[in-house]
PDB file of N, CA and C in Angstrom:
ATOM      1  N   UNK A   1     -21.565 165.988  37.475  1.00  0.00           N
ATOM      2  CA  UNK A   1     -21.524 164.835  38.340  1.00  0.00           C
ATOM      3  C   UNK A   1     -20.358 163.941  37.902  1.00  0.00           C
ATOM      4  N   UNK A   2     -19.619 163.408  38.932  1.00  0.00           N
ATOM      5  CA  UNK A   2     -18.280 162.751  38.654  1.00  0.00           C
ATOM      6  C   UNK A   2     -18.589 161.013  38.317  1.00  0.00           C
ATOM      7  N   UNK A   3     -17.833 160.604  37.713  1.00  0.00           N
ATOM      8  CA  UNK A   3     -18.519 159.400  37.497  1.00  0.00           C
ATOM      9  C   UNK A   3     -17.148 158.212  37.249  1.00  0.00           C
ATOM     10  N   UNK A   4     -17.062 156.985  37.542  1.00  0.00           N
ATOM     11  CA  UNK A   4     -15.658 156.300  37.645  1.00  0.00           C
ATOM     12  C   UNK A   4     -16.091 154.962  37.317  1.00  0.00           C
ATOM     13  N   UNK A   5     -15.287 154.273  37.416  1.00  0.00           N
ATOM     14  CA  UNK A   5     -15.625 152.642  37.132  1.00  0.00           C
ATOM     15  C   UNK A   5     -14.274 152.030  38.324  1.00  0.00           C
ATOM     16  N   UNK A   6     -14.515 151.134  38.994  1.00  0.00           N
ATOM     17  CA  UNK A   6     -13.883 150.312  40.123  1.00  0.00           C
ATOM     18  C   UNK A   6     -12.773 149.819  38.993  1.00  0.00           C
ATOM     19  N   UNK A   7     -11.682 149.776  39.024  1.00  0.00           N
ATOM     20  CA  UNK A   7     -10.359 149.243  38.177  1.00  0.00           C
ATOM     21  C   UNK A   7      -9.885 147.581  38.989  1.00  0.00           C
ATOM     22  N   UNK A   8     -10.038 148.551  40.243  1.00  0.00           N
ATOM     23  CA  UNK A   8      -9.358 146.805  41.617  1.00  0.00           C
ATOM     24  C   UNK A   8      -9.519 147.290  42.679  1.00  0.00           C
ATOM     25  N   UNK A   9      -9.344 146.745  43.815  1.00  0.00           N
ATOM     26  CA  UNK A   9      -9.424 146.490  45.318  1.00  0.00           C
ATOM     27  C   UNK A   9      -7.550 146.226  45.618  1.00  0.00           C
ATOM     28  N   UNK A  10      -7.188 146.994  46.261  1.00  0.00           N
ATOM     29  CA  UNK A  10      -5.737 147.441  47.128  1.00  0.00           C
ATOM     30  C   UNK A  10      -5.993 146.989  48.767  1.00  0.00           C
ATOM     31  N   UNK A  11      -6.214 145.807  49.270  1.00  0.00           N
ATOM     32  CA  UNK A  11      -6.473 145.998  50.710  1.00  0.00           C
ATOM     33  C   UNK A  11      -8.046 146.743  50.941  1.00  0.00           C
ATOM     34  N   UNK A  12      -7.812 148.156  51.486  1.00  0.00           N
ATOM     35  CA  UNK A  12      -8.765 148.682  51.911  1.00  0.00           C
ATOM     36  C   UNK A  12      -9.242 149.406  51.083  1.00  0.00           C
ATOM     37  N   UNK A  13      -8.698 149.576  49.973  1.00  0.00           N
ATOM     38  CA  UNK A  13      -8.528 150.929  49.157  1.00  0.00           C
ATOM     39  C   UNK A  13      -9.328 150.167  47.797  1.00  0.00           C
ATOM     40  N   UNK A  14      -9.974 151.540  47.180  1.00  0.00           N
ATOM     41  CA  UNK A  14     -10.272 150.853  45.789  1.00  0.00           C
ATOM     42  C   UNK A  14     -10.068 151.948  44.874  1.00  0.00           C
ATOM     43  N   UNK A  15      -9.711 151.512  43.898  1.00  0.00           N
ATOM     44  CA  UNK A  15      -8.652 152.469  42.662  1.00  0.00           C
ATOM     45  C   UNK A  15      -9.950 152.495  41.947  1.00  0.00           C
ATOM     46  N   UNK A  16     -10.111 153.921  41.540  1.00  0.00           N
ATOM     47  CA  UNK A  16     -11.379 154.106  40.453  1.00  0.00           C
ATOM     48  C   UNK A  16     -10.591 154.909  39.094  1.00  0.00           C
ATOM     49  N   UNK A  17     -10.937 154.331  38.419  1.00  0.00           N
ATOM     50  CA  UNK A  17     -10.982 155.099  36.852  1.00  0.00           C
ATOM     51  C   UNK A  17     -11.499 156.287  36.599  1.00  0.00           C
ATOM     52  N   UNK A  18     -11.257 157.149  36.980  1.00  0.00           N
ATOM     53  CA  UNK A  18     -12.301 158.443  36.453  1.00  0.00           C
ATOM     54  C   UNK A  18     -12.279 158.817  34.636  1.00  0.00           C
ATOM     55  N   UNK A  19     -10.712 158.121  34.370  1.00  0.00           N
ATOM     56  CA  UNK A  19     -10.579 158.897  32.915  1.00  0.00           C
ATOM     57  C   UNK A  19      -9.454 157.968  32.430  1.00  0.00           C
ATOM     58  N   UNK A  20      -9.140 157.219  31.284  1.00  0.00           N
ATOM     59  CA  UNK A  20      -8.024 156.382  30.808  1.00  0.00           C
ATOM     60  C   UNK A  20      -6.757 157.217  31.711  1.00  0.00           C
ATOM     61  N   UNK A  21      -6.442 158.117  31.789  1.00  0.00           N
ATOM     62  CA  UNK A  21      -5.328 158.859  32.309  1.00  0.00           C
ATOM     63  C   UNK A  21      -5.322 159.594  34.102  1.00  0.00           C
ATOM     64  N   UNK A  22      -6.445 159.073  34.441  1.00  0.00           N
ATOM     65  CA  UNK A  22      -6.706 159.836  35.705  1.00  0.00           C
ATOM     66  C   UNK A  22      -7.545 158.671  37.013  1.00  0.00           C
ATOM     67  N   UNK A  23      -6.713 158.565  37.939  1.00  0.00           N
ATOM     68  CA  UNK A  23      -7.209 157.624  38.758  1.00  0.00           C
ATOM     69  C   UNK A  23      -7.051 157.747  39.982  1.00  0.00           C
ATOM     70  N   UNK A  24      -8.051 157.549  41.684  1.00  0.00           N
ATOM     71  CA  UNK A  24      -8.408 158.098  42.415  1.00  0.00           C
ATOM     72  C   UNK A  24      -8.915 156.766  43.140  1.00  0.00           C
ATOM     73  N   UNK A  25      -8.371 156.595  44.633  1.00  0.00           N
ATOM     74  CA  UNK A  25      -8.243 155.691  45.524  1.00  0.00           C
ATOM     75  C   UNK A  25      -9.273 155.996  46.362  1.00  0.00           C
ATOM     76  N   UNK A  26     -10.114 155.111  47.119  1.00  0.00           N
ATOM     77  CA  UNK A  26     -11.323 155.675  48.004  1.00  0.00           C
ATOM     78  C   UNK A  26     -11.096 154.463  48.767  1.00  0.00           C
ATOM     79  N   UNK A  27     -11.796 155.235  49.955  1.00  0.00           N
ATOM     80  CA  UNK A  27     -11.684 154.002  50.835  1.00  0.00           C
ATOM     81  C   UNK A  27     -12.890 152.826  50.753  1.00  0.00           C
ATOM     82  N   UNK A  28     -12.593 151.389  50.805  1.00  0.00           N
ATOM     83  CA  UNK A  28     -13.520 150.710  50.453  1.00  0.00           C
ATOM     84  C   UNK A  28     -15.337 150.210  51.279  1.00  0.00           C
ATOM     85  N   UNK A  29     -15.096 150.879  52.407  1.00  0.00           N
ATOM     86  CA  UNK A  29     -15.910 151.141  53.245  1.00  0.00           C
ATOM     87  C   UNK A  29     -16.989 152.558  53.014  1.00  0.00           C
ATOM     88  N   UNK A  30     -16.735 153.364  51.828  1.00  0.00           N
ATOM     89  CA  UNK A  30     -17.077 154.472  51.460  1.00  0.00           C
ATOM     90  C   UNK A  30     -17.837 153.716  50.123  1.00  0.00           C
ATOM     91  N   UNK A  31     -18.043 152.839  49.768  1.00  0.00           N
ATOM     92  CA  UNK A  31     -18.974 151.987  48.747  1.00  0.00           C
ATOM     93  C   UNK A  31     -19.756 151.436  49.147  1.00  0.00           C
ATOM     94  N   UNK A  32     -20.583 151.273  47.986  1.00  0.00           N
ATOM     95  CA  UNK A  32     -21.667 150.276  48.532  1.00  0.00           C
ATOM     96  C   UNK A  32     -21.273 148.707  48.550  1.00  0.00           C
ATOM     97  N   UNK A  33     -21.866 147.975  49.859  1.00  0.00           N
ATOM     98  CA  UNK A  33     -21.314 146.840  50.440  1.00  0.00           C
ATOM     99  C   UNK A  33     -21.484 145.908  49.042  1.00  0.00           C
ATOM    100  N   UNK A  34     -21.914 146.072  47.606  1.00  0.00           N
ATOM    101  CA  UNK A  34     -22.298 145.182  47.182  1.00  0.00           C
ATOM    102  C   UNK A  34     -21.086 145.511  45.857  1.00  0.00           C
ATOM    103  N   UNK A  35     -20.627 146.738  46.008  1.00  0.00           N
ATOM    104  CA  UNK A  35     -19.609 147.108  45.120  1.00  0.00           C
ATOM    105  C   UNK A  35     -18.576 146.078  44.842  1.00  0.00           C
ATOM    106  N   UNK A  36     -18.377 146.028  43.466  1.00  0.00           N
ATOM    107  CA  UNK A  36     -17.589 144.997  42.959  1.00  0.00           C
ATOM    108  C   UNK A  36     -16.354 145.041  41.839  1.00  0.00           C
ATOM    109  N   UNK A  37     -15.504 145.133  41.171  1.00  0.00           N
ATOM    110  CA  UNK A  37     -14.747 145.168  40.642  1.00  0.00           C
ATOM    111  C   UNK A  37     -15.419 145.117  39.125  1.00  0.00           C
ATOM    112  N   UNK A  38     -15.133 146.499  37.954  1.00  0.00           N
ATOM    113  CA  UNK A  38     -16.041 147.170  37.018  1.00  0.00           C
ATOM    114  C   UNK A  38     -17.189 147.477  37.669  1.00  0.00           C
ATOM    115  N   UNK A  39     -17.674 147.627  38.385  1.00  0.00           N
ATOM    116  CA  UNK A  39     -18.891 148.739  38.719  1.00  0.00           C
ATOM    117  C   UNK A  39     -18.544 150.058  38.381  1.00  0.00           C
ATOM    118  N   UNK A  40     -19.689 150.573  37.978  1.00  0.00           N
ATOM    119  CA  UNK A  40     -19.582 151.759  37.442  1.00  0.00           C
ATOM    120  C   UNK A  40     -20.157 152.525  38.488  1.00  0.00           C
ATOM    121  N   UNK A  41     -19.326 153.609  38.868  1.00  0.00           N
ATOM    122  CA  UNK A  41     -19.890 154.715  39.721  1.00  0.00           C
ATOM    123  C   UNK A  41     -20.738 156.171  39.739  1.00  0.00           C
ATOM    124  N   UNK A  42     -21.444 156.257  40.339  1.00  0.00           N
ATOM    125  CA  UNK A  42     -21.656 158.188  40.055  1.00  0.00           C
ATOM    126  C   UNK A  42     -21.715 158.584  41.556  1.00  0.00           C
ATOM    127  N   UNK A  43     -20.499 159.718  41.448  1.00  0.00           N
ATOM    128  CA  UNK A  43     -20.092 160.532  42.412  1.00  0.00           C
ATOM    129  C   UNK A  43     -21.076 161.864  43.012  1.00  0.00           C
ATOM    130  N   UNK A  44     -22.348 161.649  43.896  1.00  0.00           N
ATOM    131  CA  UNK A  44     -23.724 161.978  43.620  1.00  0.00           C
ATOM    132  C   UNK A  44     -23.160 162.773  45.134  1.00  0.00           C
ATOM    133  N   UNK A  45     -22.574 164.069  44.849  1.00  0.00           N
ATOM    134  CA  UNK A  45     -22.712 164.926  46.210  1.00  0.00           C
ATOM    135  C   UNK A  45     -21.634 164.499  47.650  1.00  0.00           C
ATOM    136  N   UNK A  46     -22.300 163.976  48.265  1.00  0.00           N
ATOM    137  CA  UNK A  46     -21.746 163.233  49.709  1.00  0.00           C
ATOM    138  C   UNK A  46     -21.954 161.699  49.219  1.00  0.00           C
ATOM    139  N   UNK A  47     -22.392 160.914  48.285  1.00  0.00           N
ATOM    140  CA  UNK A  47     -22.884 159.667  48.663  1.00  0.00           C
ATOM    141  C   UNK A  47     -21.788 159.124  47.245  1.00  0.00           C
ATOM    142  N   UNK A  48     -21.786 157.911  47.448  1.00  0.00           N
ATOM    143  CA  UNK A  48     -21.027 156.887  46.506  1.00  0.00           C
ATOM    144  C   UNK A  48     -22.291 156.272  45.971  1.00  0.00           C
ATOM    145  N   UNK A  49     -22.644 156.094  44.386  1.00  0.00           N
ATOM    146  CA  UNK A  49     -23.656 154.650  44.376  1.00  0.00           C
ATOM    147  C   UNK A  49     -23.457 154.074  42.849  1.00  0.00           C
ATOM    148  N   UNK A  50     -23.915 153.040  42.942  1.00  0.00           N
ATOM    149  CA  UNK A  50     -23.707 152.287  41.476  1.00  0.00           C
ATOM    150  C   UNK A  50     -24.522 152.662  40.347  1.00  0.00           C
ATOM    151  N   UNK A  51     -24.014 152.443  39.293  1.00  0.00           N
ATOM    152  CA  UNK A  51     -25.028 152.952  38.099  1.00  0.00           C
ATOM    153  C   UNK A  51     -25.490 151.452  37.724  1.00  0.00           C
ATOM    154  N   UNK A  52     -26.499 150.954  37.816  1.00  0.00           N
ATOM    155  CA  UNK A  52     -26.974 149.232  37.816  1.00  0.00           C
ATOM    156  C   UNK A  52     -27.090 149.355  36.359  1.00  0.00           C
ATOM    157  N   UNK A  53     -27.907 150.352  35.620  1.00  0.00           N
ATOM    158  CA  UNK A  53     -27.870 150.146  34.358  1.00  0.00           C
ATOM    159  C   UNK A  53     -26.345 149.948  33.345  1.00  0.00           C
ATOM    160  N   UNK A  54     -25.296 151.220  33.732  1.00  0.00           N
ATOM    161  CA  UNK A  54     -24.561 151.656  32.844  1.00  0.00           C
ATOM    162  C   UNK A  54     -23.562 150.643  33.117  1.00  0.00           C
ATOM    163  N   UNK A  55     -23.751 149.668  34.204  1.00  0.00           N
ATOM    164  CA  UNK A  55     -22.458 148.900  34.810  1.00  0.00           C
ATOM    165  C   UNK A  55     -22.789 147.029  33.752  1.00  0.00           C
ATOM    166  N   UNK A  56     -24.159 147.085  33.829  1.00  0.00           N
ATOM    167  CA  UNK A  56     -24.760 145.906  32.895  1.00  0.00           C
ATOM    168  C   UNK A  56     -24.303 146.202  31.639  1.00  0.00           C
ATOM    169  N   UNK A  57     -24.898 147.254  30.755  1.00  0.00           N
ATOM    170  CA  UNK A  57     -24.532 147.481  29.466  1.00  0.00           C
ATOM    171  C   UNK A  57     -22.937 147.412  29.054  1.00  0.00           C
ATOM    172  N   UNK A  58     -22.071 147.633  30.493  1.00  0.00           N
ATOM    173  CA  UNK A  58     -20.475 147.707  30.367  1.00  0.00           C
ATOM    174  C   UNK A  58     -20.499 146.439  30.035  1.00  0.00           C
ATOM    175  N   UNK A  59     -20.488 145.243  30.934  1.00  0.00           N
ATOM    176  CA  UNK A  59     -20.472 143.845  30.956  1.00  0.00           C
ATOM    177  C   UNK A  59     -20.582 143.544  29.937  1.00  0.00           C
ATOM    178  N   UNK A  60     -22.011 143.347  29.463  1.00  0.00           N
ATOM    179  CA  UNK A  60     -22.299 142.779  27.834  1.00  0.00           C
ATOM    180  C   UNK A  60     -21.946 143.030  27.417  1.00  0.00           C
ATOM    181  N   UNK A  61     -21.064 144.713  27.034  1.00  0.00           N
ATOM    182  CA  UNK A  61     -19.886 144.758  25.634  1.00  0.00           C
ATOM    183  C   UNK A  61     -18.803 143.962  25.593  1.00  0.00           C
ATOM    184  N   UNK A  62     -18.480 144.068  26.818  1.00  0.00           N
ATOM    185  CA  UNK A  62     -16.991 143.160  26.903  1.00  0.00           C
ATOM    186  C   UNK A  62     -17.513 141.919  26.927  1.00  0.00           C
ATOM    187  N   UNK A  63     -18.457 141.197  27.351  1.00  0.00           N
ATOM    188  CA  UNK A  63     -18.844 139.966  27.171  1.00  0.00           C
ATOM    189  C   UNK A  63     -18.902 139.914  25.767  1.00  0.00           C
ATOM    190  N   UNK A  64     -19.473 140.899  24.628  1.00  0.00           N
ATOM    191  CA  UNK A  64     -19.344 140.572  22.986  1.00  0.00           C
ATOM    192  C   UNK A  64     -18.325 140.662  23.096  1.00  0.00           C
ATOM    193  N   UNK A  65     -17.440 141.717  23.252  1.00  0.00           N
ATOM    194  CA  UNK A  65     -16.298 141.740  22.198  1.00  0.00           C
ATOM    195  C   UNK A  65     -14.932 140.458  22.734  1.00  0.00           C
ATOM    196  N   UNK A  66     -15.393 139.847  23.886  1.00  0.00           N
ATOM    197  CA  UNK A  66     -14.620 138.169  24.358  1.00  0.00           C
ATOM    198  C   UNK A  66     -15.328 137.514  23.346  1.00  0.00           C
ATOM    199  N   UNK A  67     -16.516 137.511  22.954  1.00  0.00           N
ATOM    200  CA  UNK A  67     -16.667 136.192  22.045  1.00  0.00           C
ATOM    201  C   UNK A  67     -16.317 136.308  20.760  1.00  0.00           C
ATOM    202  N   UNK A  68     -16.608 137.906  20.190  1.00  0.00           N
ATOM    203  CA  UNK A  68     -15.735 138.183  19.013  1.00  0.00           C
ATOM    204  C   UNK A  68     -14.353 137.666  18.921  1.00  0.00           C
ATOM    205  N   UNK A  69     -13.325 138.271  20.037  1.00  0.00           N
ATOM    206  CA  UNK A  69     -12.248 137.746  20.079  1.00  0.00           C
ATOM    207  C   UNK A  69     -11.753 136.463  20.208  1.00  0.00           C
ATOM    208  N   UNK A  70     -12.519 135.419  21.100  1.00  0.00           N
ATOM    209  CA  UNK A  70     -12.196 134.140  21.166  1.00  0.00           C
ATOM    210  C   UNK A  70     -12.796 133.629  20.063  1.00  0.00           C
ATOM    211  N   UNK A  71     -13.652 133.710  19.471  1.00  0.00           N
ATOM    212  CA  UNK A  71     -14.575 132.743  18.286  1.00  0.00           C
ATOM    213  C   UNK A  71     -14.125 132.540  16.604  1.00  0.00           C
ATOM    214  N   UNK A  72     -12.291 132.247  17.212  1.00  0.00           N
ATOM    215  CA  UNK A  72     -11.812 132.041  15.914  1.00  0.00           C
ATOM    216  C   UNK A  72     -11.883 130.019  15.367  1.00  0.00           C
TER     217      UNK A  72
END
């Protein structure tokens, strides 16, 4: 199962991350209406949908590692 994270929004288009080195444009109407910029994806057959868990746990790391970094 293919799996990506939203990078940005191009107009219509949204650039997904599949791999630090590998990246893949979809149309933004092919997401779910609630899809947002870092959402994490899984590429489930015919359907687009969010991973609610794996996209939270993303957040809060980078939310630590901003306060690590700012909390000099």
């Amino acid at each position: 199962m293919k799996q990506g994270i939203i990078d940005r929004f191009e107009g219509p288009l949204a650039v997904v991350e599949l791999t630090p080195d590998e990246f893949m444009t979809i149309p933004r109407d092919q997401l779910p209406k609630q899809a947002q910029v870092g959402d994490c994806l899984i590429f489930d057959q015919q359907e687009i949908k969010i991973d609610s868990e794996k996209t939270l746990a993303r957040r809060k790391e980078i939310e630590q590692l901003m306060d690590e970094l700012f909390e000099s």
